[in-house]
PDB file of N, CA and C in Angstrom:
ATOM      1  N   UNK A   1       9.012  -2.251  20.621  1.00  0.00           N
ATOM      2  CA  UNK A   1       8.567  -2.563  19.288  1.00  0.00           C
ATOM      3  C   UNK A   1       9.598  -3.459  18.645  1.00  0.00           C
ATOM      4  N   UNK A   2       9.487  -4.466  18.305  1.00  0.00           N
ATOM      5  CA  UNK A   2      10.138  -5.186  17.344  1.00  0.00           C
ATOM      6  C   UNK A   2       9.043  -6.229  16.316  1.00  0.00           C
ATOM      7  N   UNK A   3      10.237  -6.419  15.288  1.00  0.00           N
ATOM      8  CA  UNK A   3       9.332  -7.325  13.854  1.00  0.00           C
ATOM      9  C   UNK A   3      10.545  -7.981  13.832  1.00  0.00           C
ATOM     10  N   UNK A   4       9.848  -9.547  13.687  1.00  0.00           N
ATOM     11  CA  UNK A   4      10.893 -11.120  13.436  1.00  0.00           C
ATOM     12  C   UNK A   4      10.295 -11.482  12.304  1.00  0.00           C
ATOM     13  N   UNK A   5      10.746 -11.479  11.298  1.00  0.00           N
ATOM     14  CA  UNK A   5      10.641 -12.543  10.124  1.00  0.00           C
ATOM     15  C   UNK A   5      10.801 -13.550   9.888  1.00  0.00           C
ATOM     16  N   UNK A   6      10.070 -14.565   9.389  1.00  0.00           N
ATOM     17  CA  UNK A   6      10.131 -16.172   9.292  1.00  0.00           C
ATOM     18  C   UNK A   6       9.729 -16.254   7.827  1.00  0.00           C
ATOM     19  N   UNK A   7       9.943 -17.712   7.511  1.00  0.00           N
ATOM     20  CA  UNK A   7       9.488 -18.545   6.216  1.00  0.00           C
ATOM     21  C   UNK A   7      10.671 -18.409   4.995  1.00  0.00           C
ATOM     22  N   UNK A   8       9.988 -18.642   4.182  1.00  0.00           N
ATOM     23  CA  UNK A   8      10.459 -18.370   2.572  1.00  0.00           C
ATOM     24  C   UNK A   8       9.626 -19.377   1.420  1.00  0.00           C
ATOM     25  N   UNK A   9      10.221 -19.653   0.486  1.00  0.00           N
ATOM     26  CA  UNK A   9       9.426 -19.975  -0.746  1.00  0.00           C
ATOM     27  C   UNK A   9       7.662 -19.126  -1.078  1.00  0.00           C
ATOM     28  N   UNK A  10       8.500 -17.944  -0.782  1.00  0.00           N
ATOM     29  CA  UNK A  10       7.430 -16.531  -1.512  1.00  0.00           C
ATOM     30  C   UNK A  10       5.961 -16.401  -0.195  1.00  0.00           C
ATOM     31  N   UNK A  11       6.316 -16.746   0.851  1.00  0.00           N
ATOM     32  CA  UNK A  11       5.098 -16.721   2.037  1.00  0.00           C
ATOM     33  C   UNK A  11       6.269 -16.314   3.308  1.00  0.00           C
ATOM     34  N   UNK A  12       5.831 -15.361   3.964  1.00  0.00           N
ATOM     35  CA  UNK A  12       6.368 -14.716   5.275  1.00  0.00           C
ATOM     36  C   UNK A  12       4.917 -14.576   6.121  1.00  0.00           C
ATOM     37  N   UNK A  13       6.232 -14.750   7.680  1.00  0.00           N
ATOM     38  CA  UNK A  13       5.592 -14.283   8.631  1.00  0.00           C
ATOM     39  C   UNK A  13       6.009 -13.258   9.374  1.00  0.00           C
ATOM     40  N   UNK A  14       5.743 -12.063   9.832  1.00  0.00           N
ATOM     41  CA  UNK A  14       6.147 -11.123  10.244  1.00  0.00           C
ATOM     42  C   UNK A  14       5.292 -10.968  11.483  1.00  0.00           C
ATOM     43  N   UNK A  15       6.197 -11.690  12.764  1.00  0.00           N
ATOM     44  CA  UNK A  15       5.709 -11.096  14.360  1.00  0.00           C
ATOM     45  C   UNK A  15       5.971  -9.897  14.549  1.00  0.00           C
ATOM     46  N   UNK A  16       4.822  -9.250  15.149  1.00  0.00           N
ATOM     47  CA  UNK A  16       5.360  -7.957  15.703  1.00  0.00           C
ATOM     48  C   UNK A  16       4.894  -7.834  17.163  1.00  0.00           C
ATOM     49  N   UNK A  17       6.218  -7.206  17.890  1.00  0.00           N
ATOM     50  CA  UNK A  17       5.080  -7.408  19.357  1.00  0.00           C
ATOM     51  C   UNK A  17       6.120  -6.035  20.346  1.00  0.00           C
ATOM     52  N   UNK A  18       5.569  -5.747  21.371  1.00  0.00           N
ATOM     53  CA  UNK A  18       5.902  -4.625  22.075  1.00  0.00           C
ATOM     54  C   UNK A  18       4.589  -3.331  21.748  1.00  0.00           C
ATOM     55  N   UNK A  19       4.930  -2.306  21.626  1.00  0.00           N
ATOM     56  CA  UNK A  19       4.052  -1.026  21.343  1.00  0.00           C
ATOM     57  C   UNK A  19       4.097  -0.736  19.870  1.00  0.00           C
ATOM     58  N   UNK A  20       2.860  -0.764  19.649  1.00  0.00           N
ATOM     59  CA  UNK A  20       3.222  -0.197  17.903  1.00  0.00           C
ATOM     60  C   UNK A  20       2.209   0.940  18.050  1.00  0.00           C
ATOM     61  N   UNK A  21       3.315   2.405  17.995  1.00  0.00           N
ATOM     62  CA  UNK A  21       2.268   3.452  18.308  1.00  0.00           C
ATOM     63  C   UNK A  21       2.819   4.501  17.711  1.00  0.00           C
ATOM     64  N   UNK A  22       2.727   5.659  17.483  1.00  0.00           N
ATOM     65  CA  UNK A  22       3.195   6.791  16.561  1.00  0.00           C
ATOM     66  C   UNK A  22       4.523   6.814  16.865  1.00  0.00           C
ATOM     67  N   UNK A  23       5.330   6.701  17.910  1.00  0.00           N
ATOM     68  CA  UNK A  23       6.786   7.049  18.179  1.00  0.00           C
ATOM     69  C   UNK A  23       7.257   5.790  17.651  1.00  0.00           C
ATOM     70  N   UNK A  24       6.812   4.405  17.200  1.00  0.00           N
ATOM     71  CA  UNK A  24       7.805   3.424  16.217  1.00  0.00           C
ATOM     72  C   UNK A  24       7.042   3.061  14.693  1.00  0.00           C
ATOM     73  N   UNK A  25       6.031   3.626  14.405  1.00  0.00           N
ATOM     74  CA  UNK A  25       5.326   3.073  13.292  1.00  0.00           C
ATOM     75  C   UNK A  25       6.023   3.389  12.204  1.00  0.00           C
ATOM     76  N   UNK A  26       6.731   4.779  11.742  1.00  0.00           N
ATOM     77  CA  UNK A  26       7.204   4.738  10.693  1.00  0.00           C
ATOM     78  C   UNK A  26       8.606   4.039  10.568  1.00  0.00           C
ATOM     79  N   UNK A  27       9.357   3.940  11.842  1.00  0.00           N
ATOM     80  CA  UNK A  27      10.233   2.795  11.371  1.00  0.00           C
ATOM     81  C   UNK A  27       9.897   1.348  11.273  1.00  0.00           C
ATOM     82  N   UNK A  28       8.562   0.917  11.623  1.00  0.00           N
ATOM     83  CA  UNK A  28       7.928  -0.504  11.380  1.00  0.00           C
ATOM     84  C   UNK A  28       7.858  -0.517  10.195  1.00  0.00           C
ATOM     85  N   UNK A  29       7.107   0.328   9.602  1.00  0.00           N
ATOM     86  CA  UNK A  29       6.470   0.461   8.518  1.00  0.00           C
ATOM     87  C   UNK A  29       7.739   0.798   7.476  1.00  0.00           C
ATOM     88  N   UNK A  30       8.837   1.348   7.618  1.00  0.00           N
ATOM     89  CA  UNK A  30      10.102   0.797   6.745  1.00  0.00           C
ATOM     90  C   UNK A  30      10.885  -0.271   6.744  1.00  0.00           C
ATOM     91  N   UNK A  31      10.607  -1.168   8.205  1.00  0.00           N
ATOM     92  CA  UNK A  31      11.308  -2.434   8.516  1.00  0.00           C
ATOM     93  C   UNK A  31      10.492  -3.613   7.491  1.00  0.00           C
ATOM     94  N   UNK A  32       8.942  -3.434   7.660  1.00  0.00           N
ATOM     95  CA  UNK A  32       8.332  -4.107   6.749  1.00  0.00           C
ATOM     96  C   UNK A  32       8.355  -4.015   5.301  1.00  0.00           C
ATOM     97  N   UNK A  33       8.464  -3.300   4.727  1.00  0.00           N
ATOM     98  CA  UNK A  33       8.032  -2.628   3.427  1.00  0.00           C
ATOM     99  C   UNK A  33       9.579  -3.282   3.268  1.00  0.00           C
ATOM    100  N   UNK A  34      10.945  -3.083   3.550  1.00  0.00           N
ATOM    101  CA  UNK A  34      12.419  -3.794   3.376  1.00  0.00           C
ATOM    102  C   UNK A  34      11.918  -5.163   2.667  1.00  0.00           C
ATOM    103  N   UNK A  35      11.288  -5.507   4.043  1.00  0.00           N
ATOM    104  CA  UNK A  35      11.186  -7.170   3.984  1.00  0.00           C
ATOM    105  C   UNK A  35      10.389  -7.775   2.859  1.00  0.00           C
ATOM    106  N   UNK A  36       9.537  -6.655   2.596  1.00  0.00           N
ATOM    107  CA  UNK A  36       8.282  -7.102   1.674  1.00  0.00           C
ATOM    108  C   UNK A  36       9.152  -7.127  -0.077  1.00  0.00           C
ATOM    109  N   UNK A  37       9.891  -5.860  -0.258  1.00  0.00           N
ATOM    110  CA  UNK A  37      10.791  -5.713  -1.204  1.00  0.00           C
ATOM    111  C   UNK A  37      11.813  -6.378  -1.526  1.00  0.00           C
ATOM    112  N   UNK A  38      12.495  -7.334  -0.111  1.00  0.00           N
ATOM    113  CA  UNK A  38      13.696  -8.233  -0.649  1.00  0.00           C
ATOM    114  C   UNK A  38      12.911  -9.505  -0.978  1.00  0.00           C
ATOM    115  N   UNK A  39      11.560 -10.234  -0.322  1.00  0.00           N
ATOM    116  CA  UNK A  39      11.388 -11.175  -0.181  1.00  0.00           C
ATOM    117  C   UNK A  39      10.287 -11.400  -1.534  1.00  0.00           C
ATOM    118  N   UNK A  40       9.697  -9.997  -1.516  1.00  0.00           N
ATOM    119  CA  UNK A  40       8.462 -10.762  -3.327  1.00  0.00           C
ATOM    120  C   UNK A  40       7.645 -11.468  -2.689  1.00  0.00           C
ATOM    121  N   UNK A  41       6.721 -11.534  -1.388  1.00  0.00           N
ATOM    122  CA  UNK A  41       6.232 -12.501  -0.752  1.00  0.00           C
ATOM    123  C   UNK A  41       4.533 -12.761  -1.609  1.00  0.00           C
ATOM    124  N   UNK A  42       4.158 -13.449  -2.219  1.00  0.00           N
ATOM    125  CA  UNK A  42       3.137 -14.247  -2.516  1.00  0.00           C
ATOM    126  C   UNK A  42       1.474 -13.976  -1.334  1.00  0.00           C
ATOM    127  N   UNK A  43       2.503 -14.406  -0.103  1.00  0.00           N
ATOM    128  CA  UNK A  43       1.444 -13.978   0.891  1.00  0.00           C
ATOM    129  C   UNK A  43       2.063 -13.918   2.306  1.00  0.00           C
ATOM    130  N   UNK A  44       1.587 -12.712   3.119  1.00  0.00           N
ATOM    131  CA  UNK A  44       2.831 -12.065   4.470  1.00  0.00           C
ATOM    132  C   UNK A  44       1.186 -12.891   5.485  1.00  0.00           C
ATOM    133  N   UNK A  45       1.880 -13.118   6.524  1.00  0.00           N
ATOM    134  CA  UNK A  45       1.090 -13.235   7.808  1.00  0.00           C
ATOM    135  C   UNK A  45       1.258 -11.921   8.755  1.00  0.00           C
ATOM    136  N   UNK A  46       0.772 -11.232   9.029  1.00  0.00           N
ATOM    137  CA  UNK A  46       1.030 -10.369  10.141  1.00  0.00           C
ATOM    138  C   UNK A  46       0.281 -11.191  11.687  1.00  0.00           C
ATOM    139  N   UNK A  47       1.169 -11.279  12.475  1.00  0.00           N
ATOM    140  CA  UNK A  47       1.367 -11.869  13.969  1.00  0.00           C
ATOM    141  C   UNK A  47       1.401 -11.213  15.067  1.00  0.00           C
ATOM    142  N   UNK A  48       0.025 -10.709  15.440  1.00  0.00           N
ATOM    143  CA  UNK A  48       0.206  -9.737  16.249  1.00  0.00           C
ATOM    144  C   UNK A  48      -0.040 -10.195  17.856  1.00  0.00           C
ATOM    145  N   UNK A  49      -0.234 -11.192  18.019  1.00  0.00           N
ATOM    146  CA  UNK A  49       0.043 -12.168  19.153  1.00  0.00           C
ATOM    147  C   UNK A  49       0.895 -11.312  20.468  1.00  0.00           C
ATOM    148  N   UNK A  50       1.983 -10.450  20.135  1.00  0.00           N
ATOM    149  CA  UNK A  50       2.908 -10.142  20.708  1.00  0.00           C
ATOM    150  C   UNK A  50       2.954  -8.405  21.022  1.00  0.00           C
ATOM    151  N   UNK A  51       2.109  -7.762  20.081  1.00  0.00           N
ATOM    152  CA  UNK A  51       1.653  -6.809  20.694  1.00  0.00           C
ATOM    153  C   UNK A  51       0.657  -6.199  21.700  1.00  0.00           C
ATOM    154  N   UNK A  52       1.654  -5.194  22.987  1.00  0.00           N
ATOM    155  CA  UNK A  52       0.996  -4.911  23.957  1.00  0.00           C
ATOM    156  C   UNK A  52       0.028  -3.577  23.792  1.00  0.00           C
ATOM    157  N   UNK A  53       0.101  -2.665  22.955  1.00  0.00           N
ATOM    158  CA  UNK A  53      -0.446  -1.957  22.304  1.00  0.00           C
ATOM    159  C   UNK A  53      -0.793  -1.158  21.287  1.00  0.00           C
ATOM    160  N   UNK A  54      -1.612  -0.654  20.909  1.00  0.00           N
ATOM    161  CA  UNK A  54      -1.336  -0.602  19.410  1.00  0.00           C
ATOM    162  C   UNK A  54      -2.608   1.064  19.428  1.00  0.00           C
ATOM    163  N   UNK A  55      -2.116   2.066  18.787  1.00  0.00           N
ATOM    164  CA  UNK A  55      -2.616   3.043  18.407  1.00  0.00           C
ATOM    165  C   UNK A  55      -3.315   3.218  16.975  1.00  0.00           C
ATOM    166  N   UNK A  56      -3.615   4.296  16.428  1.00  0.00           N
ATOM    167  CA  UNK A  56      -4.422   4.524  15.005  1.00  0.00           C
ATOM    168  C   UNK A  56      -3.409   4.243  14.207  1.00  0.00           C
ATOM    169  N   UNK A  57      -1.672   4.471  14.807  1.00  0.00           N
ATOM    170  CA  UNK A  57      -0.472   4.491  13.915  1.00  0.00           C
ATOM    171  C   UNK A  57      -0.143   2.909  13.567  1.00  0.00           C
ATOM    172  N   UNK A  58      -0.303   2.061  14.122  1.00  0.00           N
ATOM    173  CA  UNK A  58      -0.431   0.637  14.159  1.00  0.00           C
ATOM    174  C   UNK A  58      -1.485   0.094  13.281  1.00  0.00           C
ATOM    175  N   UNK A  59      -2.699   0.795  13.038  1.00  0.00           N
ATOM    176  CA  UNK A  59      -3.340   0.455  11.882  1.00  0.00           C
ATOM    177  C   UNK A  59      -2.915   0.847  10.459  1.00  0.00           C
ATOM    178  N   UNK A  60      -2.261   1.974  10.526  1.00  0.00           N
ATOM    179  CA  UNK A  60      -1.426   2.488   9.382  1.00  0.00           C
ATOM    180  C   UNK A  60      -0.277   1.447   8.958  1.00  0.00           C
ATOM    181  N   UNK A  61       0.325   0.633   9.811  1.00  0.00           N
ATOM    182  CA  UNK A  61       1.376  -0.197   9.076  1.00  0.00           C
ATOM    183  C   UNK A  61       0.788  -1.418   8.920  1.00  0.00           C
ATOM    184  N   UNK A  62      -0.834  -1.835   9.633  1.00  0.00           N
ATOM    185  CA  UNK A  62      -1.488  -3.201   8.904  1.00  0.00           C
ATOM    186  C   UNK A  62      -1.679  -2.576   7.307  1.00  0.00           C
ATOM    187  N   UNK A  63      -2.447  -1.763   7.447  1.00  0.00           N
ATOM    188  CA  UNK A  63      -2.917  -1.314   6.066  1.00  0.00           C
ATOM    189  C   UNK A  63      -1.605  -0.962   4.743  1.00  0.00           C
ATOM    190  N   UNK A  64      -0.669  -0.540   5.303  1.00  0.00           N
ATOM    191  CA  UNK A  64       0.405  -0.092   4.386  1.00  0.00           C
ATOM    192  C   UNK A  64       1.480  -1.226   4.092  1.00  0.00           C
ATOM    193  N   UNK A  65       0.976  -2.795   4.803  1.00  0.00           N
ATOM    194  CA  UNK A  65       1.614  -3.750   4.559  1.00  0.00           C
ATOM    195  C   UNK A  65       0.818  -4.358   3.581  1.00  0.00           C
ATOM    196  N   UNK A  66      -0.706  -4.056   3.852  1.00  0.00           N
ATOM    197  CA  UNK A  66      -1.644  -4.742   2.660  1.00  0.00           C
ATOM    198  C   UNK A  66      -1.287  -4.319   1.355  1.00  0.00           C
ATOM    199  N   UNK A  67      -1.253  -2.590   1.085  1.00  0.00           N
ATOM    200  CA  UNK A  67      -0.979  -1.796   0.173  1.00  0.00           C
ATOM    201  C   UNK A  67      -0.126  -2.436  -0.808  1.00  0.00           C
ATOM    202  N   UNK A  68       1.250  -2.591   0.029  1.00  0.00           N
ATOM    203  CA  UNK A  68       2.297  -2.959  -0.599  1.00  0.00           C
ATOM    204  C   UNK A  68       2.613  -4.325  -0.996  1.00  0.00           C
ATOM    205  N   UNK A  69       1.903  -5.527  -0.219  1.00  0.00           N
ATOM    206  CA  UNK A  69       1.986  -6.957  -0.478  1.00  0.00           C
ATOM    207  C   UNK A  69       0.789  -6.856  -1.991  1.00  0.00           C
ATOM    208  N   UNK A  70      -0.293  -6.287  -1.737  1.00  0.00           N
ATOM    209  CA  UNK A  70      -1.266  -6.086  -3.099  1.00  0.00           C
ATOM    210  C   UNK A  70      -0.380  -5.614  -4.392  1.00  0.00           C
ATOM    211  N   UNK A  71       0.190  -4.629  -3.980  1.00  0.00           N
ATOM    212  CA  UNK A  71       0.926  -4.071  -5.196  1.00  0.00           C
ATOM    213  C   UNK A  71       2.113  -5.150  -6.244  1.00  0.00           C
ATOM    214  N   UNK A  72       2.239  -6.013  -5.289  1.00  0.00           N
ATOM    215  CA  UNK A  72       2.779  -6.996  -5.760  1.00  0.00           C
ATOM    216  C   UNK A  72       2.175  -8.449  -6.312  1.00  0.00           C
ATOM    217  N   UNK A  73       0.560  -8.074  -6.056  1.00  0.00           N
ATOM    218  CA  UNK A  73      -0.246  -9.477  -6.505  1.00  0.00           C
ATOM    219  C   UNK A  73      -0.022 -10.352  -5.251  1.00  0.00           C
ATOM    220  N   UNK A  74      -0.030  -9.923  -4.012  1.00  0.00           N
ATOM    221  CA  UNK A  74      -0.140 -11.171  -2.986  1.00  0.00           C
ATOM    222  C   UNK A  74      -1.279 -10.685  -1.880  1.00  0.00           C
ATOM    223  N   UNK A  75      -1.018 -11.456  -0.652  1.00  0.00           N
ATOM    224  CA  UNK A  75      -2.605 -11.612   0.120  1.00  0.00           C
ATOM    225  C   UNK A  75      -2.128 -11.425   1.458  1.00  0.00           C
ATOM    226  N   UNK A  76      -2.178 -11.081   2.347  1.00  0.00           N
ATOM    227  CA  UNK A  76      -1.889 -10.430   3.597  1.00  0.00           C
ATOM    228  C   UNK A  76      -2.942 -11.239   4.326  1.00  0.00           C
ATOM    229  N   UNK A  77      -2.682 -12.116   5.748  1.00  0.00           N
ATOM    230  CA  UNK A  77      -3.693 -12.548   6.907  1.00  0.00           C
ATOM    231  C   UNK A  77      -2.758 -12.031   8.158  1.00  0.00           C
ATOM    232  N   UNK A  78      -3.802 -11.373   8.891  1.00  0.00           N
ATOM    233  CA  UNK A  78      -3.659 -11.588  10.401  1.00  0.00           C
ATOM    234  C   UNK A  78      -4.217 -11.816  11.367  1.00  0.00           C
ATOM    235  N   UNK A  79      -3.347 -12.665  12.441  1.00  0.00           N
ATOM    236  CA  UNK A  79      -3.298 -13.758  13.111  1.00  0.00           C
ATOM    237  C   UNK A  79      -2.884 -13.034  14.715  1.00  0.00           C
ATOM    238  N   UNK A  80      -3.403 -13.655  15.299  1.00  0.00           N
ATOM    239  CA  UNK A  80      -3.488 -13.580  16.721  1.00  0.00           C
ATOM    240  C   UNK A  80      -3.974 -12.114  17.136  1.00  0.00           C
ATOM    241  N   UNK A  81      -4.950 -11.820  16.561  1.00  0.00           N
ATOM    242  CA  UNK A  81      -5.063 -10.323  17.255  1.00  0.00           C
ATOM    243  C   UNK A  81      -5.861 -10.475  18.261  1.00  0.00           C
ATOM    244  N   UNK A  82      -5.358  -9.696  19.553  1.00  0.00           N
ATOM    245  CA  UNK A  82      -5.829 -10.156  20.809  1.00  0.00           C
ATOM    246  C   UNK A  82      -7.626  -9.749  20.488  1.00  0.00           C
ATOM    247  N   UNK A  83      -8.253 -10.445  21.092  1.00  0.00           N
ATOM    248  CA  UNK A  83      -9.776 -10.045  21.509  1.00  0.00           C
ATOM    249  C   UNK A  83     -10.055  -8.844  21.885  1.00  0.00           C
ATOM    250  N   UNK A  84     -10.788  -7.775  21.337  1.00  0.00           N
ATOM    251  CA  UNK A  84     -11.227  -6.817  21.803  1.00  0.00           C
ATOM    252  C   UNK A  84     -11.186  -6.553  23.579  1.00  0.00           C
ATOM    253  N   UNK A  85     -10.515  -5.799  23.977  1.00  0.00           N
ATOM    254  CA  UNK A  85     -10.250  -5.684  25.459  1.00  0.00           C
ATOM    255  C   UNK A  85     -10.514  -4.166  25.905  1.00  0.00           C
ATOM    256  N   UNK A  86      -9.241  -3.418  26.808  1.00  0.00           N
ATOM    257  CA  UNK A  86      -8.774  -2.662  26.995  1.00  0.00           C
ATOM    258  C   UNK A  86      -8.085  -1.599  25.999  1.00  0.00           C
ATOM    259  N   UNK A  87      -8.243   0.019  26.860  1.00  0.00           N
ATOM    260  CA  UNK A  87      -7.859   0.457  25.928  1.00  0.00           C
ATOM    261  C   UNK A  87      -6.676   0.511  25.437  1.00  0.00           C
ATOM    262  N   UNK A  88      -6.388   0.730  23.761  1.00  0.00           N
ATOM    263  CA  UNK A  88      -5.473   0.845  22.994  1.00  0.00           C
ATOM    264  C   UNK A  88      -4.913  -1.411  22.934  1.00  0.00           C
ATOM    265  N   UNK A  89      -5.938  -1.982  23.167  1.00  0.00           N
ATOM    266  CA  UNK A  89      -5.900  -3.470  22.702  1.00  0.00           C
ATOM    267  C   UNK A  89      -5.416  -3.626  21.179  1.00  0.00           C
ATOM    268  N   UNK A  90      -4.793  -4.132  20.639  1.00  0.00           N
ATOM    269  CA  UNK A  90      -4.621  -4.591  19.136  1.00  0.00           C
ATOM    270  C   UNK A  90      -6.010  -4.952  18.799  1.00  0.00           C
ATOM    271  N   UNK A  91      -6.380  -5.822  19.524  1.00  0.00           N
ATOM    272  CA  UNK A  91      -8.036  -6.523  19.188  1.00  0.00           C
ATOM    273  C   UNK A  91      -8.747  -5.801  18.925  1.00  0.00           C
ATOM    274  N   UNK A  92      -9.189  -4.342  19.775  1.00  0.00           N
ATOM    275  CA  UNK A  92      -9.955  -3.219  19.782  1.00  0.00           C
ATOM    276  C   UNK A  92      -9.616  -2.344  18.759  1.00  0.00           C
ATOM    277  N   UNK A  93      -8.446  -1.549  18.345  1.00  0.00           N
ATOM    278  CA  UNK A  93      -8.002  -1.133  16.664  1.00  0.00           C
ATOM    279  C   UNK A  93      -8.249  -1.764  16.043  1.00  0.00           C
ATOM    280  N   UNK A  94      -8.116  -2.901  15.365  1.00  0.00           N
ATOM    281  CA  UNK A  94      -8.512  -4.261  14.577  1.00  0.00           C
ATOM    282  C   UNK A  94     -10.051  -4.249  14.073  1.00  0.00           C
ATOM    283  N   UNK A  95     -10.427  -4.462  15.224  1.00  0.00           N
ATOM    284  CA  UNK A  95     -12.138  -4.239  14.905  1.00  0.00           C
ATOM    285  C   UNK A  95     -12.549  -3.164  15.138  1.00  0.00           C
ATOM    286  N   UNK A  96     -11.896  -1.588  15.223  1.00  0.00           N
ATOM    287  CA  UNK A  96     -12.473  -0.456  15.047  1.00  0.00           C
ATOM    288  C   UNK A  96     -11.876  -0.315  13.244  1.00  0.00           C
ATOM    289  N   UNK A  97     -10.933  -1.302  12.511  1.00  0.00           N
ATOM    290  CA  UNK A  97     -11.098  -0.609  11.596  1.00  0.00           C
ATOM    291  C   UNK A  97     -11.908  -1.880  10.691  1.00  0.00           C
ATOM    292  N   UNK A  98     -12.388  -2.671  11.139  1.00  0.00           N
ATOM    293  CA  UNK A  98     -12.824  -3.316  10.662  1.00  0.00           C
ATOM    294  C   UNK A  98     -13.513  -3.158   8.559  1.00  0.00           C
ATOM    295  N   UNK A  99     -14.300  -1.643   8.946  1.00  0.00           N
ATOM    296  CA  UNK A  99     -14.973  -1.522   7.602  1.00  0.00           C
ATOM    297  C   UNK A  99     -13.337  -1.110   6.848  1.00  0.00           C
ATOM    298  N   UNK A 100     -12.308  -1.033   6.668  1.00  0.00           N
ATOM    299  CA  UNK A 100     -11.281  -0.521   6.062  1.00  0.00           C
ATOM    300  C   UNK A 100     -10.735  -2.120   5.682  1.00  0.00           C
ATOM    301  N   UNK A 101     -11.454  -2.554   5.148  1.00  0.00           N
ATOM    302  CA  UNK A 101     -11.142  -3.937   4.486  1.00  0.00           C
ATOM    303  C   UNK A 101     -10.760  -3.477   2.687  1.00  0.00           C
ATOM    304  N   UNK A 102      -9.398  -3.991   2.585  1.00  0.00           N
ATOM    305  CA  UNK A 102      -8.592  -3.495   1.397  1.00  0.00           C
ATOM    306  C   UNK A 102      -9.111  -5.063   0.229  1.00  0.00           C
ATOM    307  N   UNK A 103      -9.471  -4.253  -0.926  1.00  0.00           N
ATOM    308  CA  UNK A 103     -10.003  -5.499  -1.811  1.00  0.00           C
ATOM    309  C   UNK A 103      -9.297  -4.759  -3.135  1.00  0.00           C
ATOM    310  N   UNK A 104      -8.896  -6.247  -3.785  1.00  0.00           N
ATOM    311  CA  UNK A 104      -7.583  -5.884  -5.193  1.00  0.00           C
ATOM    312  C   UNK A 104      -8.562  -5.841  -6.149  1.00  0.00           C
ATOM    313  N   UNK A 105      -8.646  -4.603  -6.850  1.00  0.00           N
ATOM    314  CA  UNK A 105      -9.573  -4.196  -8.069  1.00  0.00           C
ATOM    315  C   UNK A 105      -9.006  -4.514  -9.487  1.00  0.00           C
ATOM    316  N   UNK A 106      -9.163  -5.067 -10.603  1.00  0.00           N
ATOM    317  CA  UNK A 106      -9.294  -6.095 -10.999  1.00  0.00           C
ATOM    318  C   UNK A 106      -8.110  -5.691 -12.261  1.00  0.00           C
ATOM    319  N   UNK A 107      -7.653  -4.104 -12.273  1.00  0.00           N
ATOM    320  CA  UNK A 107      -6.784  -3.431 -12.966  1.00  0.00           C
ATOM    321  C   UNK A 107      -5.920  -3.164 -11.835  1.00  0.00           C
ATOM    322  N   UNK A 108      -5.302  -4.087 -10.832  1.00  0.00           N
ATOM    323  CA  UNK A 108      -4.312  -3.587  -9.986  1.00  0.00           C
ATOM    324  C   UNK A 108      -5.037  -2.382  -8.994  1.00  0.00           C
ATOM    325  N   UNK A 109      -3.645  -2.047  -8.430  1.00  0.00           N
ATOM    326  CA  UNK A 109      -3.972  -1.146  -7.211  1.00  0.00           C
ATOM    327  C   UNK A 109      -4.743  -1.510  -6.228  1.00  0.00           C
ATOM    328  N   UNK A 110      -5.527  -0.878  -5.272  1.00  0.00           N
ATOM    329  CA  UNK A 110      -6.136  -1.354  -3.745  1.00  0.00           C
ATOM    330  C   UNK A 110      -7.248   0.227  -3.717  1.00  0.00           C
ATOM    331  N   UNK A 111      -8.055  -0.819  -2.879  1.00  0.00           N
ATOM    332  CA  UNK A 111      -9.727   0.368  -2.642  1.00  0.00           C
ATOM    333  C   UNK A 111      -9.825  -0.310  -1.536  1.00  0.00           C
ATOM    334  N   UNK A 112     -10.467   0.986  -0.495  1.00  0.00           N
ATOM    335  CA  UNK A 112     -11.114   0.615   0.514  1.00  0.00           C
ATOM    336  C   UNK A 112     -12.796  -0.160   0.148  1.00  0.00           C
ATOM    337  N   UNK A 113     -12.888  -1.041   0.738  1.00  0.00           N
ATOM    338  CA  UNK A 113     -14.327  -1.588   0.603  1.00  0.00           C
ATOM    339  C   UNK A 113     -15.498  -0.404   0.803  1.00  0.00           C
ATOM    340  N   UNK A 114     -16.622  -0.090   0.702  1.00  0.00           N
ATOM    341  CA  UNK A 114     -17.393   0.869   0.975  1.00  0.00           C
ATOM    342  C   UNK A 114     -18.146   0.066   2.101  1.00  0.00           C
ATOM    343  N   UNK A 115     -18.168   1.236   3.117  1.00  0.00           N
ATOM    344  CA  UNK A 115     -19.253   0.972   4.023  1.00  0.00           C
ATOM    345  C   UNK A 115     -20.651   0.556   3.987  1.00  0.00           C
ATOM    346  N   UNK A 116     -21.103  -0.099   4.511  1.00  0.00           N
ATOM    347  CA  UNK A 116     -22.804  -0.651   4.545  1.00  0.00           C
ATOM    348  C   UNK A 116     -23.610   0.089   5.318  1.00  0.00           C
ATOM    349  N   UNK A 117     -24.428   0.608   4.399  1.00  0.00           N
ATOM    350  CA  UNK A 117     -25.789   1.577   4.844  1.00  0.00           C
ATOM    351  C   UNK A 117     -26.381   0.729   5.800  1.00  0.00           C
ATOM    352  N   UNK A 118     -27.098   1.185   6.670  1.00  0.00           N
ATOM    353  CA  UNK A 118     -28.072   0.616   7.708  1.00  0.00           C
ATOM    354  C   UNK A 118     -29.016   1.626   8.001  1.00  0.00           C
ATOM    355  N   UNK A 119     -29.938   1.198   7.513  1.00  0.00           N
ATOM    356  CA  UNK A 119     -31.633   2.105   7.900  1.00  0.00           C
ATOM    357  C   UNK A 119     -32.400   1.836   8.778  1.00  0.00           C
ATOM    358  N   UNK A 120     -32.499   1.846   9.904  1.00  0.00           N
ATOM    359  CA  UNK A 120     -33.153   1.634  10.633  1.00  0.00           C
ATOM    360  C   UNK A 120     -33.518   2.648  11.854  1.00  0.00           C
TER     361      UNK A 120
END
């Protein structure tokens, strides 16, 4: 597990690559949240290009990077998530959490989007 930081003038990129799985997430998820707090970033890239796998705990530090870049009025994209594959793929978490799309409500703070009914 490791996270490389790039950029400045209020936009980061944060690679992460190796295993991001319950035995390193909560120190990811304090390595980021550091970075997010010294830097004030406007808008973070998460780069997941470089991860070989990724658990439910790996969705916890996409989401808790959104949390915290929102809380600050900025916009979170990520980039390179492998294609849905094999199990425990980044690609495959990614688009299993797909409906957990974080949208900034209009008095601050963060909501999960609500799921879409389908009747059929």
């Amino acid at each position: 597990m490791g996270l490389t930081c790039t950029g400045g003038d209020r936009e980061i990129c944060m690679a992460l690559s190796g295993e991001v799985d319950h035995h390193h997430a909560r120190g990811l998820m304090t390595e980021i949240e550091r970075e997010i707090d010294r830097e004030l970033p406007k808008h973070v890239t998460l780069d997941l290009g470089g991860v070989t796998f990724m658990d439910s705990s790996g969705i916890a530090v996409v989401l808790r990077c959104y949390k915290r870049t929102a809380e600050l009025g900025g916009a979170v994209t990520v980039k390179r998530c492998a294609a849905p594959g094999g199990k425990g793929s980044a690609g495959r978490r990614i688009g299993a959490a797909h409906a957990v799309c974080v949208k900034r409500r209009a008095g601050g703070g963060v909501r999960p989007r609500p799921r879409r009914k389908y009747i059929g």
